[in-house]
N, C-alpha and C. Protein backbone atom coordinates (compact mmCIF):
# COMPACT_ATOMS: atom_id res chain seq x y z
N UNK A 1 -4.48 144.03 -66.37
CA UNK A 1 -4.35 143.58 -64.99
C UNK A 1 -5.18 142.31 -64.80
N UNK A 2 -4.40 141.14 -63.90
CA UNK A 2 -5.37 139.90 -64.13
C UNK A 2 -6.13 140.46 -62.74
N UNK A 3 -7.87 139.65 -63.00
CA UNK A 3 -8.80 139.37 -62.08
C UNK A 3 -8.23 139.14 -60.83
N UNK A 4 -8.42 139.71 -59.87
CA UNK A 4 -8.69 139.55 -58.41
C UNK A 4 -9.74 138.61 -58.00
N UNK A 5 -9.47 137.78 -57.36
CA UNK A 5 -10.84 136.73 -56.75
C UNK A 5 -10.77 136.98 -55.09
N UNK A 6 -11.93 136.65 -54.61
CA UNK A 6 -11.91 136.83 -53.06
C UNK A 6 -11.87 135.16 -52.88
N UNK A 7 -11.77 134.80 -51.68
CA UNK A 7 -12.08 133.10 -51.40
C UNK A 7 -13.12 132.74 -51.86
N UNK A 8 -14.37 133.11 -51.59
CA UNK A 8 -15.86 133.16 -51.87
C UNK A 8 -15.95 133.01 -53.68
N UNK A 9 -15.38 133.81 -54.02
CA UNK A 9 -15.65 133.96 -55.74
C UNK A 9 -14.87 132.84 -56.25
N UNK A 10 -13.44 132.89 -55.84
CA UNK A 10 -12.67 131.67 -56.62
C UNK A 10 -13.66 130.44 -56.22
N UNK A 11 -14.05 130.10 -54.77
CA UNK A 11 -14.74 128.63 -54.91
C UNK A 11 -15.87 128.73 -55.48
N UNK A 12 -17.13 129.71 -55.91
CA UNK A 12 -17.63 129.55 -56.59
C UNK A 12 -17.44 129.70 -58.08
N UNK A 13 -16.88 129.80 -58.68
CA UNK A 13 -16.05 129.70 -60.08
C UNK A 13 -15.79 128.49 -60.21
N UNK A 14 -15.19 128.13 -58.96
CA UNK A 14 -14.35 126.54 -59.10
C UNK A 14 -15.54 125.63 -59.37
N UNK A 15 -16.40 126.03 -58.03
CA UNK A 15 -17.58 124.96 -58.15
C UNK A 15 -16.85 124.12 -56.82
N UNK A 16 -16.37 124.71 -55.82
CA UNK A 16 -15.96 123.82 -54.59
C UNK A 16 -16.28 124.56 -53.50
N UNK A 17 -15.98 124.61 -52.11
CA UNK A 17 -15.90 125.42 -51.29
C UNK A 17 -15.06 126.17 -50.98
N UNK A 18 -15.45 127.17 -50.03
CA UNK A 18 -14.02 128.04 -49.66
C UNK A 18 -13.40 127.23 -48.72
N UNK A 19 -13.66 126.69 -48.10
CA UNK A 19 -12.84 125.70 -47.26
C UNK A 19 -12.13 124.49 -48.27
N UNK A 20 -12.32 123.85 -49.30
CA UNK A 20 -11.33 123.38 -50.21
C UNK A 20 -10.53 124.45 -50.72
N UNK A 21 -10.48 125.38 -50.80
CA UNK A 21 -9.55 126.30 -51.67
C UNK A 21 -8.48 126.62 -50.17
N UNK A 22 -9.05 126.66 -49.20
CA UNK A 22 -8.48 127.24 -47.98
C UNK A 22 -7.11 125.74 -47.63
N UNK A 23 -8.10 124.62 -47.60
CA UNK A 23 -7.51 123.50 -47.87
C UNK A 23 -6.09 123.04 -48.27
N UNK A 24 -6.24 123.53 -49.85
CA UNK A 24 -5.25 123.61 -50.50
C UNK A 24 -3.87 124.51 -50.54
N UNK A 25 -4.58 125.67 -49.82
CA UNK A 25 -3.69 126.74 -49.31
C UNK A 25 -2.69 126.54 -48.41
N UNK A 26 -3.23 125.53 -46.89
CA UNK A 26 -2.39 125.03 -46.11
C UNK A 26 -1.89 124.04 -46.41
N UNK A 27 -1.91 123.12 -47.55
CA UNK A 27 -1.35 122.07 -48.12
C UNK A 27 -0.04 122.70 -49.06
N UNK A 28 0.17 124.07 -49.40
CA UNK A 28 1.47 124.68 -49.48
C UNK A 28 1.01 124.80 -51.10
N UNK A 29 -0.14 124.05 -52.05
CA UNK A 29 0.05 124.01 -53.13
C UNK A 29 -0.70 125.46 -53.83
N UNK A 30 -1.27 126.39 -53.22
CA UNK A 30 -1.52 127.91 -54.06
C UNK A 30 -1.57 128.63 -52.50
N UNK A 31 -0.98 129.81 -53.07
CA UNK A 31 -0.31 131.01 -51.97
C UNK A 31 -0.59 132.34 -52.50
N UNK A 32 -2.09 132.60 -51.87
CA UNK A 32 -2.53 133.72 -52.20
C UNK A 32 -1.96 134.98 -51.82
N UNK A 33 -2.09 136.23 -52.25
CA UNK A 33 -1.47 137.36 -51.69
C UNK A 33 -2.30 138.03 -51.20
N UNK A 34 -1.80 138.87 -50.20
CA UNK A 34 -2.55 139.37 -49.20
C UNK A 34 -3.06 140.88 -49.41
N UNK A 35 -4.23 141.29 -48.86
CA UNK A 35 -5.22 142.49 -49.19
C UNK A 35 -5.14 143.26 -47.67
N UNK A 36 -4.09 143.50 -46.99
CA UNK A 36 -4.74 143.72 -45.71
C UNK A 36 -4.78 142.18 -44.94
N UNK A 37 -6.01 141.96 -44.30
CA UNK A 37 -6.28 140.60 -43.69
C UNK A 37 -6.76 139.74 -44.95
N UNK A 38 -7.34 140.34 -46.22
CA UNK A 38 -7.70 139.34 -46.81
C UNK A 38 -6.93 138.52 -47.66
N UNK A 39 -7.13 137.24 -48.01
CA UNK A 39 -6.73 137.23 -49.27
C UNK A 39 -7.49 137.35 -50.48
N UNK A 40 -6.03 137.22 -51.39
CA UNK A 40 -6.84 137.47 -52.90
C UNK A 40 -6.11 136.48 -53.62
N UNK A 41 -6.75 136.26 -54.93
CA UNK A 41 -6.45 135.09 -55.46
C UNK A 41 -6.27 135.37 -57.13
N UNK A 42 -5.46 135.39 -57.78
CA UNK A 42 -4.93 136.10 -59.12
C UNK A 42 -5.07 134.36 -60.26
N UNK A 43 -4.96 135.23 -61.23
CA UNK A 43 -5.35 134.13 -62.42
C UNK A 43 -4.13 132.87 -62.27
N UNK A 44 -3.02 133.05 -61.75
CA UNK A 44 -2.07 132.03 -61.01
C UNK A 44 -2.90 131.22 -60.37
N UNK A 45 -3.13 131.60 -59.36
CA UNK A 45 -4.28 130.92 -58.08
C UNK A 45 -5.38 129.98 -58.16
N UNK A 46 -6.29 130.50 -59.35
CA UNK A 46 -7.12 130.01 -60.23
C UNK A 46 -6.50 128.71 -61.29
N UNK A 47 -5.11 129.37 -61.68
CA UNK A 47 -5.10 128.01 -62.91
C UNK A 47 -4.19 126.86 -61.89
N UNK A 48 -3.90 127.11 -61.18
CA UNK A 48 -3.33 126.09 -60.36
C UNK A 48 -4.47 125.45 -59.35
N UNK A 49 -5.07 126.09 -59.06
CA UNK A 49 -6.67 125.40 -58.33
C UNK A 49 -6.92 124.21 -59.09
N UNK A 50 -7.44 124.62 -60.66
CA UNK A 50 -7.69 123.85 -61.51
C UNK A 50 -7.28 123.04 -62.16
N UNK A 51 -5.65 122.97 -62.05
CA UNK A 51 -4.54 122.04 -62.03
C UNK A 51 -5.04 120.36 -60.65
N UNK A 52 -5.32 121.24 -59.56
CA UNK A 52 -5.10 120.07 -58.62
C UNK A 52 -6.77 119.38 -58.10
N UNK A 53 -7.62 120.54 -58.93
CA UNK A 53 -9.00 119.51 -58.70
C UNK A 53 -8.88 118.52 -60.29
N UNK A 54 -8.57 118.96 -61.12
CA UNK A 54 -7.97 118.05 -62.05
C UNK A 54 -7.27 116.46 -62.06
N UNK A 55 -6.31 116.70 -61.33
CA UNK A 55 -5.38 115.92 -60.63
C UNK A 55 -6.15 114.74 -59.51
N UNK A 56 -7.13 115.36 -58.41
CA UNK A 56 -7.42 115.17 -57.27
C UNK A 56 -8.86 114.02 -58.06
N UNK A 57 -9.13 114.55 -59.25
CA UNK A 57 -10.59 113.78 -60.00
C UNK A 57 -9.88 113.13 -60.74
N UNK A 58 -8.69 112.97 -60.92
CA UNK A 58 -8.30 111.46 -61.83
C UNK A 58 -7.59 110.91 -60.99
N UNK A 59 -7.37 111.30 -59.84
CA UNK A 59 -6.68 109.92 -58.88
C UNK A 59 -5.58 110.29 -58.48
N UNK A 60 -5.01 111.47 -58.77
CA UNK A 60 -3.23 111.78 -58.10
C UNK A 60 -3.27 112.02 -56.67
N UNK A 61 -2.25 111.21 -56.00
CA UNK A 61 -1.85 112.20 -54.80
C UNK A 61 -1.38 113.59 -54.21
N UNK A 62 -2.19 114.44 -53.62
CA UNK A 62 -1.21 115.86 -53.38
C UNK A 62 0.42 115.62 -53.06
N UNK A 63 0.71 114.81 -53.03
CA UNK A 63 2.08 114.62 -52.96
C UNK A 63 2.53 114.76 -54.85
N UNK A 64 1.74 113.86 -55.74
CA UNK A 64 1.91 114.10 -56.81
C UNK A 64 1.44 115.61 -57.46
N UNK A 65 0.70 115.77 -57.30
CA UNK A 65 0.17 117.28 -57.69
C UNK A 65 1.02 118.21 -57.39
N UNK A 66 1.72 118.14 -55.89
CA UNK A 66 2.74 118.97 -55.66
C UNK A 66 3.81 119.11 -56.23
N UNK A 67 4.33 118.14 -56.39
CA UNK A 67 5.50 117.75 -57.28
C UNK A 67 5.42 118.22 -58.20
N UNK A 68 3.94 118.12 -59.05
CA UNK A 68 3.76 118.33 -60.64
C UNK A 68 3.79 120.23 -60.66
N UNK A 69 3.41 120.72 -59.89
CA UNK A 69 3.28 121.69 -59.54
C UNK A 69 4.49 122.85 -59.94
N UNK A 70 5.24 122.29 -58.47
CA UNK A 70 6.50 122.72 -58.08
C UNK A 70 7.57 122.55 -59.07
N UNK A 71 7.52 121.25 -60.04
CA UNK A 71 8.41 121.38 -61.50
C UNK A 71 8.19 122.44 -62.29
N UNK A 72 6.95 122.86 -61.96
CA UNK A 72 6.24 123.98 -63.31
C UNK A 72 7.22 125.48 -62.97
N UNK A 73 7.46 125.70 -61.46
CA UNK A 73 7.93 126.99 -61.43
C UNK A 73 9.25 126.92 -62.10
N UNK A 74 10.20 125.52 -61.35
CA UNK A 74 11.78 125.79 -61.65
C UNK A 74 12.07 125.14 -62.75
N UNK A 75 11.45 124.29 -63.61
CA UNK A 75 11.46 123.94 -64.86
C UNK A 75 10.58 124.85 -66.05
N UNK A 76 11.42 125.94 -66.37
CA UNK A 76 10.90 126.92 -67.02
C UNK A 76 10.60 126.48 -69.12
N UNK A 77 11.31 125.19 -69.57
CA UNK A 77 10.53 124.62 -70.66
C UNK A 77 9.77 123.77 -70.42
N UNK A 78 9.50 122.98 -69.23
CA UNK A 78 8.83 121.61 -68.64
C UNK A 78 8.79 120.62 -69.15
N UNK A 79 10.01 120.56 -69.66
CA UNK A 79 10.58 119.53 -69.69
C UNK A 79 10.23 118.12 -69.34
N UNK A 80 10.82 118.79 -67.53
CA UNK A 80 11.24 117.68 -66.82
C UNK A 80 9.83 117.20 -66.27
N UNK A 81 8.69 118.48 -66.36
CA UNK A 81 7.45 118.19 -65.78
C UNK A 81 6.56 117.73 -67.19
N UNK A 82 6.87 117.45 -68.05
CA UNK A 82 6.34 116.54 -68.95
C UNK A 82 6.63 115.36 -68.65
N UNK A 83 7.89 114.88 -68.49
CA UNK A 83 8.32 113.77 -68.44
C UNK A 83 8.08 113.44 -67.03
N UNK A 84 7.54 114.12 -66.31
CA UNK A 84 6.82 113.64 -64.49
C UNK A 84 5.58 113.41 -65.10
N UNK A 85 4.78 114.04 -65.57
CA UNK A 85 3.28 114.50 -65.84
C UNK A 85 3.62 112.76 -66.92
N UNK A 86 4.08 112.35 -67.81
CA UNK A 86 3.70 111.12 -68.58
C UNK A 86 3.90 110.01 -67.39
N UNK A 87 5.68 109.99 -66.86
CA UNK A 87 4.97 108.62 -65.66
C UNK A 87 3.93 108.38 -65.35
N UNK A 88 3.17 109.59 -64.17
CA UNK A 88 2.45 109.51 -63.58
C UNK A 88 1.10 109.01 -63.81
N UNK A 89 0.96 109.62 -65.48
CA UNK A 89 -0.24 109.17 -65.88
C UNK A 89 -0.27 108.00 -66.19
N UNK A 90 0.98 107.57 -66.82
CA UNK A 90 1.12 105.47 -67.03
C UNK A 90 1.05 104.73 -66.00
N UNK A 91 1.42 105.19 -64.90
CA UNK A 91 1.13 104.48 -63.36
C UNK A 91 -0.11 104.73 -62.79
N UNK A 92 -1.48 105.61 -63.23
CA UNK A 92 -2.41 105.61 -62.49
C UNK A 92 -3.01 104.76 -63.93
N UNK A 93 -2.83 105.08 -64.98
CA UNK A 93 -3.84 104.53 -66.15
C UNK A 93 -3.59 103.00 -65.77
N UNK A 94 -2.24 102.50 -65.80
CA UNK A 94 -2.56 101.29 -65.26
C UNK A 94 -2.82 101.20 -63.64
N UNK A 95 -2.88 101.66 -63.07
CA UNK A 95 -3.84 101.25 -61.68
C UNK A 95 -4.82 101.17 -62.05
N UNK A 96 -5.76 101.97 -62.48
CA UNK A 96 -7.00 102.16 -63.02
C UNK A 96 -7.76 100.80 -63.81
N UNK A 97 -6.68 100.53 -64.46
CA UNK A 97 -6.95 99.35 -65.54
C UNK A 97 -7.01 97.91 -65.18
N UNK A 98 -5.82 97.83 -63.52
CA UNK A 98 -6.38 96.73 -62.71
C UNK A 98 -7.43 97.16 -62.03
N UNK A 99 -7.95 97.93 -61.36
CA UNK A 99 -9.01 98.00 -60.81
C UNK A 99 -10.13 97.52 -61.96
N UNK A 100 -10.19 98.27 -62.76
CA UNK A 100 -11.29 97.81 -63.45
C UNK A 100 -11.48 96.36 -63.81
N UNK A 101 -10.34 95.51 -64.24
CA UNK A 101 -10.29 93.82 -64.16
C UNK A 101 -10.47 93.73 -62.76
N UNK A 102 -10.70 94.00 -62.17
CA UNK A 102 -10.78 93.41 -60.04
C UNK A 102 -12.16 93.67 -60.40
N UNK A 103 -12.98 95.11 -60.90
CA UNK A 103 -14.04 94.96 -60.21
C UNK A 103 -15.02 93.96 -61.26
N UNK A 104 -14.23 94.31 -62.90
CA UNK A 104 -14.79 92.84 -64.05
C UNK A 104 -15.08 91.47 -63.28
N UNK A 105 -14.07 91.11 -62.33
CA UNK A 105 -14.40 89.72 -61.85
C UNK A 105 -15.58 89.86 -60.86
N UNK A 106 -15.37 91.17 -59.86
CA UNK A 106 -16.35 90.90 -58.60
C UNK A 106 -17.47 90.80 -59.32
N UNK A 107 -17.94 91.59 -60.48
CA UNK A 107 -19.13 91.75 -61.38
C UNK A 107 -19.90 90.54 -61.88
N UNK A 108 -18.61 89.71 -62.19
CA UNK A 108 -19.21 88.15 -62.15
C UNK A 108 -19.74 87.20 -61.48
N UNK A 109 -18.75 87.55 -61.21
CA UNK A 109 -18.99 86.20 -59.16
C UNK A 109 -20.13 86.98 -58.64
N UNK A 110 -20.36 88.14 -58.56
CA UNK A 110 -21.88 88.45 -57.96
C UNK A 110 -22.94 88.22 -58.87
N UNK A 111 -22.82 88.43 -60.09
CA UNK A 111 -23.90 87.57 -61.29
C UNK A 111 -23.95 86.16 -61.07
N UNK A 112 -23.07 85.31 -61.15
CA UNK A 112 -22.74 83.97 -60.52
C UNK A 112 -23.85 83.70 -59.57
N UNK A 113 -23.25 84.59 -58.42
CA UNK A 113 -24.43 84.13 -57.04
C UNK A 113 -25.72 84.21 -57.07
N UNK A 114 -26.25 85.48 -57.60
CA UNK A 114 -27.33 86.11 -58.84
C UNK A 114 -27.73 84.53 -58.77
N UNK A 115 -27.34 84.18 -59.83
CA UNK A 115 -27.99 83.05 -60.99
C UNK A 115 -28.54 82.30 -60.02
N UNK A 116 -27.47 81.52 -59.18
CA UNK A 116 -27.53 79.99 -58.15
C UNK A 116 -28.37 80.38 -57.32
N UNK A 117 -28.37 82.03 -56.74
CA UNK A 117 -29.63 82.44 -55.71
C UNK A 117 -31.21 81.90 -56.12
N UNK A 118 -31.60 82.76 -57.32
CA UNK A 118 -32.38 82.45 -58.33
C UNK A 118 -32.75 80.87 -58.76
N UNK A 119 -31.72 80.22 -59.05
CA UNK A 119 -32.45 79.26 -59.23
C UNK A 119 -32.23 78.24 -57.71
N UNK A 120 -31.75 78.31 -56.92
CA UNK A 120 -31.91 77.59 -55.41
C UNK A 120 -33.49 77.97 -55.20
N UNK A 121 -33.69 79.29 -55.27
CA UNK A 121 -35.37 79.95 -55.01
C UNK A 121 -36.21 79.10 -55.42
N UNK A 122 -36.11 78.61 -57.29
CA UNK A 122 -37.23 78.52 -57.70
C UNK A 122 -37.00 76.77 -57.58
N UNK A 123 -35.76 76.33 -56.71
CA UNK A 123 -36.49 74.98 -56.63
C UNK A 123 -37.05 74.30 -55.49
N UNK A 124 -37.73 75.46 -54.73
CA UNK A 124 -37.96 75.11 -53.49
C UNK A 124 -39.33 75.56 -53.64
């Protein structure tokens, strides 16, 4: 029988809050089952949590996460969610990769100013 989690236990496991897990709940992307009033949260719950703080720490949109998600149920070889899951990652790796040349230049031009600050200082 898989583990039962309460809200409380899954976010500390996760290492987030119960209000991010709650979060995610009304965002449609994990759908706990119910105890009475409570919920509970099954090793599903958990590996899909960890699917979208995954996701959410390298830069995807819950729109993407969802998507990536939602292929996983009705694409039962995943196929099609491999071939979502590689776009996605070639379109953030290169976002990522201009950002990093954007912030290479700001890095300069503020060394730049650096320098001319520095020496404007020392000729006064």
């Amino acid at each position: 029988m898989d583990k039962i989690y309460s809200v409380s236990e899954l976010a500390k496991a996760l290492g987030v809050t119960a209000r991010t897990i709650r979060f995610y709940e009304d965002k449609g992307l994990i759908q706990p089952q119910r105890a009475g009033v409570a919920r509970v949260y099954t090793h599903r719950e958990r590996a899909r949590m960890v699917l979208i703080l995954r996701g959410k720490r390298l830069g995807f949109t819950l729109k993407d996460i969802k998507e990536f998600l939602d292929l996983y149920v009705v694409d039962t070889k995943r196929v099609e969610q491999l071939q979502l899951l590689l776009k996605k990652v070639r379109l953030r790796a290169g976002q990522l990769e201009e950002q990093r040349q954007a912030l290479e230049q700001t890095l300069e031009e503020l060394k730049d100013i650096e320098k001319q600050t520095v020496q404007a200082l020392a000729d006064r």
